[in-house]
PDB file of N, CA and C in Angstrom:
ATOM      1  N   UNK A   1     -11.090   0.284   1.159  1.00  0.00           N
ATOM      2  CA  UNK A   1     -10.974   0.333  -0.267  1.00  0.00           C
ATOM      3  C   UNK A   1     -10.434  -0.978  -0.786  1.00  0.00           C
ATOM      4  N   UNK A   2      -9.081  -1.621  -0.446  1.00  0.00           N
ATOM      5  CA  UNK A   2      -8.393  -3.032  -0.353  1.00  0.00           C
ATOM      6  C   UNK A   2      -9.604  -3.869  -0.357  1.00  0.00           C
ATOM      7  N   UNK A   3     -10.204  -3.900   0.664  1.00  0.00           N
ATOM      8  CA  UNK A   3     -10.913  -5.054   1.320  1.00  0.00           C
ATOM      9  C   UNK A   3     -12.465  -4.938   0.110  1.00  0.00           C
ATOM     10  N   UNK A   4     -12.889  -4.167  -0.307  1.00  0.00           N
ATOM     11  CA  UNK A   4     -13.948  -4.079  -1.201  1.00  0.00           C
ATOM     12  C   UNK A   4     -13.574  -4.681  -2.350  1.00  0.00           C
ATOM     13  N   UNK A   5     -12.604  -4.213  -3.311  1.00  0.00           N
ATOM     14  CA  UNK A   5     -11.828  -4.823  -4.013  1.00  0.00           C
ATOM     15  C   UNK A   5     -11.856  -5.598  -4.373  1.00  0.00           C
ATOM     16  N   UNK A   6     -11.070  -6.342  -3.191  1.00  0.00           N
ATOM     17  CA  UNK A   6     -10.762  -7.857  -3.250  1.00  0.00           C
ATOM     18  C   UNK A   6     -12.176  -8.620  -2.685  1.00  0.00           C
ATOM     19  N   UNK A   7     -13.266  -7.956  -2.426  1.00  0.00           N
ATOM     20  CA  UNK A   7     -14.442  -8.689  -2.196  1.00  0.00           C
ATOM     21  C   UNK A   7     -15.113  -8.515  -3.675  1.00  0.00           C
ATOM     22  N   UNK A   8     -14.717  -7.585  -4.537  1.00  0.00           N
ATOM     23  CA  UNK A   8     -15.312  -7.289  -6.055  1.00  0.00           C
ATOM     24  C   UNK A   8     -14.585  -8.427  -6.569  1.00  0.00           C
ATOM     25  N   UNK A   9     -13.864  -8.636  -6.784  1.00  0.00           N
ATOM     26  CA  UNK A   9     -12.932  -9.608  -7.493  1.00  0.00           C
ATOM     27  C   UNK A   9     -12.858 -11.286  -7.417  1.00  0.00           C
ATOM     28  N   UNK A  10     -13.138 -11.483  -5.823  1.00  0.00           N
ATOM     29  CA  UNK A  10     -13.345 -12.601  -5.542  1.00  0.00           C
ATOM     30  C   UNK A  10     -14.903 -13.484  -5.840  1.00  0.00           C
ATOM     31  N   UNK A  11     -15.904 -12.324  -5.713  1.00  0.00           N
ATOM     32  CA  UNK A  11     -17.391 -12.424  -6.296  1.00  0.00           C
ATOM     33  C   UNK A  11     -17.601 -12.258  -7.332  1.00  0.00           C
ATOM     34  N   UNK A  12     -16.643 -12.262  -8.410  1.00  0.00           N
ATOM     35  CA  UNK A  12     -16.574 -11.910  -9.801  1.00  0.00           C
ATOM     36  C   UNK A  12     -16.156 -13.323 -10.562  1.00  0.00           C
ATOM     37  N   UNK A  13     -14.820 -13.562  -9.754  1.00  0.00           N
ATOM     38  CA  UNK A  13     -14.604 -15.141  -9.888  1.00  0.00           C
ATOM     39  C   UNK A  13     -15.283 -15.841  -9.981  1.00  0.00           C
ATOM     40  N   UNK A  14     -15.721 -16.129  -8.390  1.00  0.00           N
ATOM     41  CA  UNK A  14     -16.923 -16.709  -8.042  1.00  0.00           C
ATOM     42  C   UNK A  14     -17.924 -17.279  -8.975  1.00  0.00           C
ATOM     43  N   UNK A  15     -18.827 -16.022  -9.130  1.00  0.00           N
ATOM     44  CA  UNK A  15     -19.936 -15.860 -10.326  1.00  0.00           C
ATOM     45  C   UNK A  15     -19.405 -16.405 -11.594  1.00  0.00           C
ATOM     46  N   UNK A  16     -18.290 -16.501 -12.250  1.00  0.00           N
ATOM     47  CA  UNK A  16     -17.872 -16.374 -13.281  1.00  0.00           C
ATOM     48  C   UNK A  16     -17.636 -18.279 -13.496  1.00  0.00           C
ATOM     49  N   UNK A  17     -16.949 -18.369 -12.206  1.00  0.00           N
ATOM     50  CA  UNK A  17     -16.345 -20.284 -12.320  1.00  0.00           C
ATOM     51  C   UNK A  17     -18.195 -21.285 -11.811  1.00  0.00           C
ATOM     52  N   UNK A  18     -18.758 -20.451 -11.288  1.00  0.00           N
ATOM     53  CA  UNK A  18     -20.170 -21.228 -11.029  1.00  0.00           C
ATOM     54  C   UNK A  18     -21.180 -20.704 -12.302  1.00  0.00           C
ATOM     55  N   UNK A  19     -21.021 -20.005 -13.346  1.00  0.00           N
ATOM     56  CA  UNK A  19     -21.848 -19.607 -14.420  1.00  0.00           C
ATOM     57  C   UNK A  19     -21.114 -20.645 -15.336  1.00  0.00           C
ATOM     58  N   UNK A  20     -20.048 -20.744 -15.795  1.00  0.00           N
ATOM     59  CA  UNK A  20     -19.087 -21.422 -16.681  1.00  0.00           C
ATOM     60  C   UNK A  20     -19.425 -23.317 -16.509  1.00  0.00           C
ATOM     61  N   UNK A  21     -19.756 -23.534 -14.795  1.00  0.00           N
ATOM     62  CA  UNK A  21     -20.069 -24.532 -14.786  1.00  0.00           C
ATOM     63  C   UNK A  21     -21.403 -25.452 -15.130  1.00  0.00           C
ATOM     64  N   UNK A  22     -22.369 -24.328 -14.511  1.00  0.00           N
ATOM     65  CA  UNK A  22     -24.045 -24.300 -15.038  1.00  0.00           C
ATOM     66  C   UNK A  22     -23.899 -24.339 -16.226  1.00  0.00           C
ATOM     67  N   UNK A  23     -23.522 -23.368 -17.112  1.00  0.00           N
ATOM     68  CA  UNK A  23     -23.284 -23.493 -18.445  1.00  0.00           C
ATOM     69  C   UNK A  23     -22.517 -25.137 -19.179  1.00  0.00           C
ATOM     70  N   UNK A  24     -21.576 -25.491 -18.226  1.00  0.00           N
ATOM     71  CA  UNK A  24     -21.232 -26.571 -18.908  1.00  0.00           C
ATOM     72  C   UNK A  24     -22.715 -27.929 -18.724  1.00  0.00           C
ATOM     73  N   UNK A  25     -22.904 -27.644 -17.986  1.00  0.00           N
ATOM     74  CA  UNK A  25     -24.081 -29.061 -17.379  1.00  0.00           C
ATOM     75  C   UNK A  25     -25.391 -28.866 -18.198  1.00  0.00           C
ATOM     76  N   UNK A  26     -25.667 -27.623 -18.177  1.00  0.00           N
ATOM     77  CA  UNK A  26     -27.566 -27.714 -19.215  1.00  0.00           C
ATOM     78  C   UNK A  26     -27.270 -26.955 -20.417  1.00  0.00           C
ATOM     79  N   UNK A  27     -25.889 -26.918 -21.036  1.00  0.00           N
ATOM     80  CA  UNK A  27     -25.757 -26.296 -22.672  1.00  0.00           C
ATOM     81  C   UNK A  27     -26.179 -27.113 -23.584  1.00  0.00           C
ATOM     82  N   UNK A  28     -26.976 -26.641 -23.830  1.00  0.00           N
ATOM     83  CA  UNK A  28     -27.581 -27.014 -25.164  1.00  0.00           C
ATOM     84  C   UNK A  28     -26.694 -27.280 -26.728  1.00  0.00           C
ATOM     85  N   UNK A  29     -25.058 -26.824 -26.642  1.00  0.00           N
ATOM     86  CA  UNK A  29     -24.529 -26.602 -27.546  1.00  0.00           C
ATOM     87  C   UNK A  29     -23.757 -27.832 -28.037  1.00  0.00           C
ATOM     88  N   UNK A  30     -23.075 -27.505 -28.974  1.00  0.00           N
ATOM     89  CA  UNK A  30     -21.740 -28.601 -28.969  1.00  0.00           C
ATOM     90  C   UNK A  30     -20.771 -28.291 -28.022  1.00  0.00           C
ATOM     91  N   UNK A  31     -19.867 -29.531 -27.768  1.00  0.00           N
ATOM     92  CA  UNK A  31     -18.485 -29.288 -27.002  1.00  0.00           C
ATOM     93  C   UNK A  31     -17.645 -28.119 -28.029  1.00  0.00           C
ATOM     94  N   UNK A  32     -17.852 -28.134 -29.430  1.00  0.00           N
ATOM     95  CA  UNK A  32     -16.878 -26.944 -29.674  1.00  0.00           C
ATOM     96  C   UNK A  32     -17.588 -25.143 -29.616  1.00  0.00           C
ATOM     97  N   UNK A  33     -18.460 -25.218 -29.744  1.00  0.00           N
ATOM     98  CA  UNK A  33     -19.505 -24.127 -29.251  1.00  0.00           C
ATOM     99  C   UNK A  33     -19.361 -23.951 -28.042  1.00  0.00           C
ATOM    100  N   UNK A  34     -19.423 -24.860 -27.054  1.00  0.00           N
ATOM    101  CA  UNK A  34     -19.236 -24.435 -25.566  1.00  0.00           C
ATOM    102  C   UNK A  34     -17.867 -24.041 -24.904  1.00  0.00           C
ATOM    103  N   UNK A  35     -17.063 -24.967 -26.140  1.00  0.00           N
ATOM    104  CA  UNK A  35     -15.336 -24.080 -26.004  1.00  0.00           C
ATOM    105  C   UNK A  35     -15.117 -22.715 -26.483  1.00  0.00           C
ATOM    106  N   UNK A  36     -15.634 -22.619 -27.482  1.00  0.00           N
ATOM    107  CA  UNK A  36     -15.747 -21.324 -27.946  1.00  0.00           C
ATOM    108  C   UNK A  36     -16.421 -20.282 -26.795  1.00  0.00           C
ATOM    109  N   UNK A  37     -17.646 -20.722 -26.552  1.00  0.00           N
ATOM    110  CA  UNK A  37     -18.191 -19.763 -25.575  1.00  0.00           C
ATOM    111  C   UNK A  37     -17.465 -19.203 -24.082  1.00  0.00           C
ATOM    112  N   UNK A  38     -16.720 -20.451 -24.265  1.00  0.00           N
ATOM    113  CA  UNK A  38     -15.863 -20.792 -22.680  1.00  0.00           C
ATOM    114  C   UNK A  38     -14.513 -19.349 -22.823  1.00  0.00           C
ATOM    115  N   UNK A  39     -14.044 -19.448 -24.031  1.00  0.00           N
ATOM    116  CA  UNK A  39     -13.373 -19.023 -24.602  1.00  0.00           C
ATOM    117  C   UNK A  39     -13.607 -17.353 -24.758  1.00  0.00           C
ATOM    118  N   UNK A  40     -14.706 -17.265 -25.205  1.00  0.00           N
ATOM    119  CA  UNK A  40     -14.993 -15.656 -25.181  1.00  0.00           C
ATOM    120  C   UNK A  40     -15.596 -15.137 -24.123  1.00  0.00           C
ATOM    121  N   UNK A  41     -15.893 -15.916 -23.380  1.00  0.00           N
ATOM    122  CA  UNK A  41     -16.279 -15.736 -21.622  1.00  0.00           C
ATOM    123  C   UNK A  41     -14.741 -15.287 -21.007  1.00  0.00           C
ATOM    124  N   UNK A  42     -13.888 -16.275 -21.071  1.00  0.00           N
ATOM    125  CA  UNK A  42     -12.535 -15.871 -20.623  1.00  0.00           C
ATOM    126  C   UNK A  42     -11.859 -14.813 -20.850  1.00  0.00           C
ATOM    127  N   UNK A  43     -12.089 -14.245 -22.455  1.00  0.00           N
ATOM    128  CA  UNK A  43     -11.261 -13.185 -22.453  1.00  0.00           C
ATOM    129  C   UNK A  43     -12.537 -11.896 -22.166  1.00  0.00           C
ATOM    130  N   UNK A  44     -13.820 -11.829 -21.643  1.00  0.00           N
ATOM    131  CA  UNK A  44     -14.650 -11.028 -21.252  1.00  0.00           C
ATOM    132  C   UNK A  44     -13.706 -10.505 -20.063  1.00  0.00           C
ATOM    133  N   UNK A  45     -13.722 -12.075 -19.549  1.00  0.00           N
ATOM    134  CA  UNK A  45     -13.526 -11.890 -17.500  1.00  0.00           C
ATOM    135  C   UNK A  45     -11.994 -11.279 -17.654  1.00  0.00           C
ATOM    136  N   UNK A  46     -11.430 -11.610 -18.389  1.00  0.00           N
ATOM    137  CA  UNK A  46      -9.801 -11.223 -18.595  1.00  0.00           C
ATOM    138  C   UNK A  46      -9.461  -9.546 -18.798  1.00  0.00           C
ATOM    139  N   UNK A  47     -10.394  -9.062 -19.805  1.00  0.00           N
ATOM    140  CA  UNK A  47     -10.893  -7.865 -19.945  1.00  0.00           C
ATOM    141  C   UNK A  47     -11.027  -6.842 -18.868  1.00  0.00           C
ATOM    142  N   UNK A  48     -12.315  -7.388 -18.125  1.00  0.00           N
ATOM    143  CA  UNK A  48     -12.767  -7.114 -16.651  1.00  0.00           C
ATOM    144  C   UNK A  48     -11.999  -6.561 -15.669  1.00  0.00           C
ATOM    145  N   UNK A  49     -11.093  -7.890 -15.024  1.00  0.00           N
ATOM    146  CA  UNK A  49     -10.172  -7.700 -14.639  1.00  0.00           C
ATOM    147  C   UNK A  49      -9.361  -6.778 -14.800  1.00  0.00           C
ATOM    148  N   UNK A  50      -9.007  -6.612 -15.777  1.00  0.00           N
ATOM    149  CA  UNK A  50      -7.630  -5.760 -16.178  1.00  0.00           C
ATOM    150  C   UNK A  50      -8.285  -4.328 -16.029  1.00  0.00           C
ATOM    151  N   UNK A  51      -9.301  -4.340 -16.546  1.00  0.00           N
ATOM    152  CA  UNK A  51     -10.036  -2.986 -16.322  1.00  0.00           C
ATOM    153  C   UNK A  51     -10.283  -2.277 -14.939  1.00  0.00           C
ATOM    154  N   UNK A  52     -10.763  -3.362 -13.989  1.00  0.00           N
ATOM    155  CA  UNK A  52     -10.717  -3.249 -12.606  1.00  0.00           C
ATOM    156  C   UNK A  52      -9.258  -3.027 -11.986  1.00  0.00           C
ATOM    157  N   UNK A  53      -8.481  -3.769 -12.543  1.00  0.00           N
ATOM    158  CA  UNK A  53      -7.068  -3.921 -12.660  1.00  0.00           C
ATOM    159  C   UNK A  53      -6.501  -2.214 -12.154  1.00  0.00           C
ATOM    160  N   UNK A  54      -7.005  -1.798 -13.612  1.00  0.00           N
ATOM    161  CA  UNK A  54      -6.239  -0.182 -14.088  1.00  0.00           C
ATOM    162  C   UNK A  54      -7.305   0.575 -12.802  1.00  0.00           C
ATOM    163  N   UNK A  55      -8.107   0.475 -12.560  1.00  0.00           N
ATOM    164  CA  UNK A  55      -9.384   1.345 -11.634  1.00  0.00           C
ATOM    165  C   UNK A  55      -8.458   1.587 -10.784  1.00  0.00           C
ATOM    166  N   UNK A  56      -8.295   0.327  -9.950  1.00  0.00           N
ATOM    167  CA  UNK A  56      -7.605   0.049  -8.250  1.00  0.00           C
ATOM    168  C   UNK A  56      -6.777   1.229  -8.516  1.00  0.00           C
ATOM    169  N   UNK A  57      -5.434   0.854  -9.350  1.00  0.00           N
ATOM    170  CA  UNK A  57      -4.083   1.558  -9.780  1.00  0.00           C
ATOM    171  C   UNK A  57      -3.947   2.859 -10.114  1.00  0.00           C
ATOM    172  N   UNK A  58      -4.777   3.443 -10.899  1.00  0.00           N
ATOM    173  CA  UNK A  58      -5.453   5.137 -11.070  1.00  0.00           C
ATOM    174  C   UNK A  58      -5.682   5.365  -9.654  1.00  0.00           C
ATOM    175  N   UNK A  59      -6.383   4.936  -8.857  1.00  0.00           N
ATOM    176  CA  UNK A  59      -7.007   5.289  -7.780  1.00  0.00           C
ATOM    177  C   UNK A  59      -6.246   5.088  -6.484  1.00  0.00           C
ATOM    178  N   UNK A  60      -5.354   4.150  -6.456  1.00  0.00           N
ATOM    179  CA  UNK A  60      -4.417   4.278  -5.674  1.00  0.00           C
ATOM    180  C   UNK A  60      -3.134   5.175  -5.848  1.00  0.00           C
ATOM    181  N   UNK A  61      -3.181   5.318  -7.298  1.00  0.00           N
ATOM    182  CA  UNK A  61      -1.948   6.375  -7.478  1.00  0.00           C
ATOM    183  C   UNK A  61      -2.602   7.439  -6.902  1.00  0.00           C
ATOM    184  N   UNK A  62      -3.751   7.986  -7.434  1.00  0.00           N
ATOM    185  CA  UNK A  62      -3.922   9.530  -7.008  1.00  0.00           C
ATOM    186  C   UNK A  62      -4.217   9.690  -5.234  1.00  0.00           C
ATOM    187  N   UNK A  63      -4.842   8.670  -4.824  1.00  0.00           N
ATOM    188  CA  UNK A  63      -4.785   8.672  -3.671  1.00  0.00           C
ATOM    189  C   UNK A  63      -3.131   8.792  -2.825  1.00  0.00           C
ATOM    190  N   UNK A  64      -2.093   8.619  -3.087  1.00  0.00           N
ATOM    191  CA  UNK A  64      -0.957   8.497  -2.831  1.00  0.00           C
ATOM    192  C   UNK A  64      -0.544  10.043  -3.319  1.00  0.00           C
ATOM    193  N   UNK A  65      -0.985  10.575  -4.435  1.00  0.00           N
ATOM    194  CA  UNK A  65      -0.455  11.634  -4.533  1.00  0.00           C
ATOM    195  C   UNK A  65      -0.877  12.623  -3.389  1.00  0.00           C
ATOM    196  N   UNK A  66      -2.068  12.756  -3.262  1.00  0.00           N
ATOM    197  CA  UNK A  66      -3.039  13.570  -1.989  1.00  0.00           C
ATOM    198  C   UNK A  66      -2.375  13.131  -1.073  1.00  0.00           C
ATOM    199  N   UNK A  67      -1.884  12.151  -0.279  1.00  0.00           N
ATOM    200  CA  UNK A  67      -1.287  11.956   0.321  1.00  0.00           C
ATOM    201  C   UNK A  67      -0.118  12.997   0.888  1.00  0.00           C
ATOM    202  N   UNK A  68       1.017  12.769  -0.122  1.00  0.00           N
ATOM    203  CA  UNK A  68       2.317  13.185  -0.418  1.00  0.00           C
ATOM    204  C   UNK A  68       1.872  14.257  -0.240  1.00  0.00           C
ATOM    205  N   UNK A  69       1.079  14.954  -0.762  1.00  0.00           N
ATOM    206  CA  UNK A  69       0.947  16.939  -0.519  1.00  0.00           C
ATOM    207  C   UNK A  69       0.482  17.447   0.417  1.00  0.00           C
ATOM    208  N   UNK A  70      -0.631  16.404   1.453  1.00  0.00           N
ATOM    209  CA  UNK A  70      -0.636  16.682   2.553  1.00  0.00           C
ATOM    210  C   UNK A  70       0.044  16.674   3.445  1.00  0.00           C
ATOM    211  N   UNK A  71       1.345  15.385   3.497  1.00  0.00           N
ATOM    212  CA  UNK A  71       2.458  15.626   4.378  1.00  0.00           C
ATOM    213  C   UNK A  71       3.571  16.496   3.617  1.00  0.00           C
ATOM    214  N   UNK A  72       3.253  16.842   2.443  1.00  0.00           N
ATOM    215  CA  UNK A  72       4.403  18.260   2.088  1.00  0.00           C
ATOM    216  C   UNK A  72       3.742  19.341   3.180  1.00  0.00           C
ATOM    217  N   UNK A  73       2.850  19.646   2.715  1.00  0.00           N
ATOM    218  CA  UNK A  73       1.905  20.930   3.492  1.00  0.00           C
ATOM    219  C   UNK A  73       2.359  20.649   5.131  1.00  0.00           C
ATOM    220  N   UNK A  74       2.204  20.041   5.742  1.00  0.00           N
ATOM    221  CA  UNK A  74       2.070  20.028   6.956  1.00  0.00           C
ATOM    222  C   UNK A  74       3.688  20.257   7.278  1.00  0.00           C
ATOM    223  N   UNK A  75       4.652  19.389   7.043  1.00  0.00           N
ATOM    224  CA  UNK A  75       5.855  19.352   7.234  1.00  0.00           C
ATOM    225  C   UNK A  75       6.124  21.203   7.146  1.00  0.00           C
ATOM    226  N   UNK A  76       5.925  21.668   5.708  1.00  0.00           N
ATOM    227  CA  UNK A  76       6.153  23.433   5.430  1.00  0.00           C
ATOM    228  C   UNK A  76       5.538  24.007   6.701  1.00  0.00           C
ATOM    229  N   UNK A  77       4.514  23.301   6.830  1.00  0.00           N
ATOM    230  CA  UNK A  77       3.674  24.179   8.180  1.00  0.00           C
ATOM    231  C   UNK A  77       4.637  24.467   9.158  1.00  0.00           C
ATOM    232  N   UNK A  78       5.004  23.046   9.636  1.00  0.00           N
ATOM    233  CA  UNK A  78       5.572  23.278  11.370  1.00  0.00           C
ATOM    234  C   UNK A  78       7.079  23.931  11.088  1.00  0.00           C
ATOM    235  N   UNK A  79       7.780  23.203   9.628  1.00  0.00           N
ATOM    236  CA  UNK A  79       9.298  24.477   9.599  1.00  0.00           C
ATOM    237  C   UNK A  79       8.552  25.598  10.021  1.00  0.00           C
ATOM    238  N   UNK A  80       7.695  26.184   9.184  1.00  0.00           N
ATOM    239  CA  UNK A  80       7.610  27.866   9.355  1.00  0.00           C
ATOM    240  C   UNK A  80       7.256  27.408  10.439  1.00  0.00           C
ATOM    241  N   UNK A  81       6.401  26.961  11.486  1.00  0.00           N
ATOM    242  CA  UNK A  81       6.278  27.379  13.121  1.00  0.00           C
ATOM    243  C   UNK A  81       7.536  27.869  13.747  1.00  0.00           C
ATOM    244  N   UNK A  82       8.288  26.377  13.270  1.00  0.00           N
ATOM    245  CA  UNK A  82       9.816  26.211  14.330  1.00  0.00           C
ATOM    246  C   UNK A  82      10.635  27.468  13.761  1.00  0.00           C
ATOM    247  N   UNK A  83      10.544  27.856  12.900  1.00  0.00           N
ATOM    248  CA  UNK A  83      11.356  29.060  12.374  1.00  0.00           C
ATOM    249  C   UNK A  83      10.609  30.489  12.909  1.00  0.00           C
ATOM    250  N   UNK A  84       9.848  30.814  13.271  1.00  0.00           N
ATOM    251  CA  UNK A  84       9.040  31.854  13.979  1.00  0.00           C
ATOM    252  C   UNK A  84       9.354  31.421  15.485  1.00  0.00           C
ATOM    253  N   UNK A  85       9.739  29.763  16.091  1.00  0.00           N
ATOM    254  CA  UNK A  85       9.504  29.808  17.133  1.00  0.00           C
ATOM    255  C   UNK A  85      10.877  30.588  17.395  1.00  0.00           C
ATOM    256  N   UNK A  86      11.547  30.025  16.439  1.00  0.00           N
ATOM    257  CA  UNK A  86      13.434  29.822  16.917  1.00  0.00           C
ATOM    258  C   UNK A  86      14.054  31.692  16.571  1.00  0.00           C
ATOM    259  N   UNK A  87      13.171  31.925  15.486  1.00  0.00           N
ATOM    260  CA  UNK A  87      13.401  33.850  15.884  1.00  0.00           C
ATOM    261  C   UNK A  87      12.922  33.986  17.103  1.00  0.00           C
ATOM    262  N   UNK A  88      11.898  33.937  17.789  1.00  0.00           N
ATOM    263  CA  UNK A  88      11.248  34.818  18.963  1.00  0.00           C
ATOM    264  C   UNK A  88      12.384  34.105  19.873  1.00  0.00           C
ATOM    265  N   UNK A  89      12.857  32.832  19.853  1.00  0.00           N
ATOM    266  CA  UNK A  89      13.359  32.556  21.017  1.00  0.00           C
ATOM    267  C   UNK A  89      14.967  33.283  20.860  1.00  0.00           C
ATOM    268  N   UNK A  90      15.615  33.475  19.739  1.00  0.00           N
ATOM    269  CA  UNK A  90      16.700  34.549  19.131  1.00  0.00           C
ATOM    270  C   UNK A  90      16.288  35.911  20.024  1.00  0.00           C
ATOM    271  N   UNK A  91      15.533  36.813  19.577  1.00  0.00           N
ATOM    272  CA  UNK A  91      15.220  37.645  19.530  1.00  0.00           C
ATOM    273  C   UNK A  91      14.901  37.645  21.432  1.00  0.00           C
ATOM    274  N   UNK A  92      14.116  37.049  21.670  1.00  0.00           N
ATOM    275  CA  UNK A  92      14.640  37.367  23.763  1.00  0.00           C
ATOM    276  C   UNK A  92      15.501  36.922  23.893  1.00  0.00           C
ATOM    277  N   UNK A  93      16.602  35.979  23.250  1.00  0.00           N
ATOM    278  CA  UNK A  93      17.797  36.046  24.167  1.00  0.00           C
ATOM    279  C   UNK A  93      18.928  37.220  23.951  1.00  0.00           C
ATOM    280  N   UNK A  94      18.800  37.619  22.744  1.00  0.00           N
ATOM    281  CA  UNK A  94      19.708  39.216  22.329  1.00  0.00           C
ATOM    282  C   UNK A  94      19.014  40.334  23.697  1.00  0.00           C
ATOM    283  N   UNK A  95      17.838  40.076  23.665  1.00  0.00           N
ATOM    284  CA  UNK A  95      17.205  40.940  24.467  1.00  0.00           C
ATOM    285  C   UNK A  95      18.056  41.249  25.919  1.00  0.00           C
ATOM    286  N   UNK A  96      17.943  39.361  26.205  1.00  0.00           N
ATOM    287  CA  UNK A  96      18.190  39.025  27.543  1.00  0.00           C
ATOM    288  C   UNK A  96      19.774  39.738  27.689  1.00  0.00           C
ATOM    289  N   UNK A  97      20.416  39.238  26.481  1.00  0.00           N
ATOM    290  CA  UNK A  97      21.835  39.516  26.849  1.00  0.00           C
ATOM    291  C   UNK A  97      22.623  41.279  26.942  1.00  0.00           C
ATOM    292  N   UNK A  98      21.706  41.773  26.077  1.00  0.00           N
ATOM    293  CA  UNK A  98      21.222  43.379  26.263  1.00  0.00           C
ATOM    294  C   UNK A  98      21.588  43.845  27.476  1.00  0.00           C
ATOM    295  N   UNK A  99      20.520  43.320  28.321  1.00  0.00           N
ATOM    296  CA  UNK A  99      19.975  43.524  29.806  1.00  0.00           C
ATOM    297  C   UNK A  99      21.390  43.230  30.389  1.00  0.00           C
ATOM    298  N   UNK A 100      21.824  41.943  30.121  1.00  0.00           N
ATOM    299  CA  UNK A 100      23.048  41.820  31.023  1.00  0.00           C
ATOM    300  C   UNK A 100      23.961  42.063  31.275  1.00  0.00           C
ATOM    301  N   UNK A 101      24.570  42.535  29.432  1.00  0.00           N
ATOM    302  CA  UNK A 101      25.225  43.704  29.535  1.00  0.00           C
ATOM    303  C   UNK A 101      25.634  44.888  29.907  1.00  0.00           C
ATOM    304  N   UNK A 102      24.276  45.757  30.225  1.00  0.00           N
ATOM    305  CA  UNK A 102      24.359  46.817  30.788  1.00  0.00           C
ATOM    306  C   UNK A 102      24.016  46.538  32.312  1.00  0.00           C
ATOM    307  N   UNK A 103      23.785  45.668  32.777  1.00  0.00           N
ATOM    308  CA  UNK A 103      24.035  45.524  34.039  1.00  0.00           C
ATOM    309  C   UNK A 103      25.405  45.061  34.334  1.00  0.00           C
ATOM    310  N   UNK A 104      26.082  44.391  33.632  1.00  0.00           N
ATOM    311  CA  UNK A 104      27.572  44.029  33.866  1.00  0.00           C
ATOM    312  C   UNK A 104      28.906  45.491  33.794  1.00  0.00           C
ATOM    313  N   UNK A 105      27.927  46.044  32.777  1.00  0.00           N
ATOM    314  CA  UNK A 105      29.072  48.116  32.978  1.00  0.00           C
ATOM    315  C   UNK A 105      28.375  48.306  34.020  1.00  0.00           C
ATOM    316  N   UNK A 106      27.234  48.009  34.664  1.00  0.00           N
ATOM    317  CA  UNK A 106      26.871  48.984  36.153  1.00  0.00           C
ATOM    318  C   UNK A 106      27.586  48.705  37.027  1.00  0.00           C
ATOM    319  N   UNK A 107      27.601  47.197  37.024  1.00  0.00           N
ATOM    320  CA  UNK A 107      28.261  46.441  38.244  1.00  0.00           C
ATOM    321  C   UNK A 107      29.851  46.984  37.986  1.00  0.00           C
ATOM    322  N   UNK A 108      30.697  47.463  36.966  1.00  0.00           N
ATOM    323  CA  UNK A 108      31.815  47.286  36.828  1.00  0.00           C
ATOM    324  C   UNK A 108      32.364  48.577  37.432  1.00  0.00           C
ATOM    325  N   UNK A 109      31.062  49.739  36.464  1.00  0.00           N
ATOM    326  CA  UNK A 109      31.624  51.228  37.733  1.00  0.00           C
ATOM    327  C   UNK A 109      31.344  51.109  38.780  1.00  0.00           C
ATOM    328  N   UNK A 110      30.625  50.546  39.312  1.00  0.00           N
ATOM    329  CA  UNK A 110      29.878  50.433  40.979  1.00  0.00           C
ATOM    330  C   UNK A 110      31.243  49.825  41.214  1.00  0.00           C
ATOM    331  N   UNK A 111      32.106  49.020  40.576  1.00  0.00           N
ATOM    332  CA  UNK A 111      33.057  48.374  41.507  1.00  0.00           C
ATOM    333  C   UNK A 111      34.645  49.317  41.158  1.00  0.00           C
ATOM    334  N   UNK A 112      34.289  49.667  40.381  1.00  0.00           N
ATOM    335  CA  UNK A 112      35.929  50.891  40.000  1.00  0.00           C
ATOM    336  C   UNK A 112      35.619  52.012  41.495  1.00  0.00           C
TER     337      UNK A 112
END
């Protein structure tokens, strides 16, 4: 996306400083006509820019937002895993200790 961009922008230049120059060499006009023209060419490309400008920036914001909600989402995901893991692993060790309990009163009358 970056790299297109900045290949839109740089070929925009480009085009823009080699049209401006053609234009200066076979114009038919006056020097103040061709300033003028030079002039409303500039604030075209200035325009442009800024417009392309706001594109990138819309588009990188929302892209950043999608972002952000996919690592919200995922992050919520694995808590709830680790929280389902960390009950089940709760839940057999009460189990376990259950068990050991009542084997620890067996062992205790077996030894009275």
């Amino acid at each position: 996306m970056s790299n297109n961009t900045g290949n839109t922008i740089i070929a925009l230049l480009t085009g823009a400083t080699i049209g401006a120059g053609l234009g200066l060499l076979y114009a038919p006009k006056s020097g103040k006509e061709t300033r003028k023209q030079l002039k409303d060419d500039a604030g075209e490309l200035k325009k442009s820019l800024g417009d392309q400008y706001e594109s990138v920036t819309n588009h990188l914001s929302d892209f950043t937002e999608e972002t952000k909600k996919k690592i919200e989402a995922q992050i919520n995901s694995t808590l709830k895993s680790a929280n389902s893991k960390t009950d089940e692993v709760i839940a057999n060790l009460e189990s376990d200790l259950k068990d050991l309990r009542k084997k620890n009163a067996d062992l205790q009358k077996k030894l009275k």
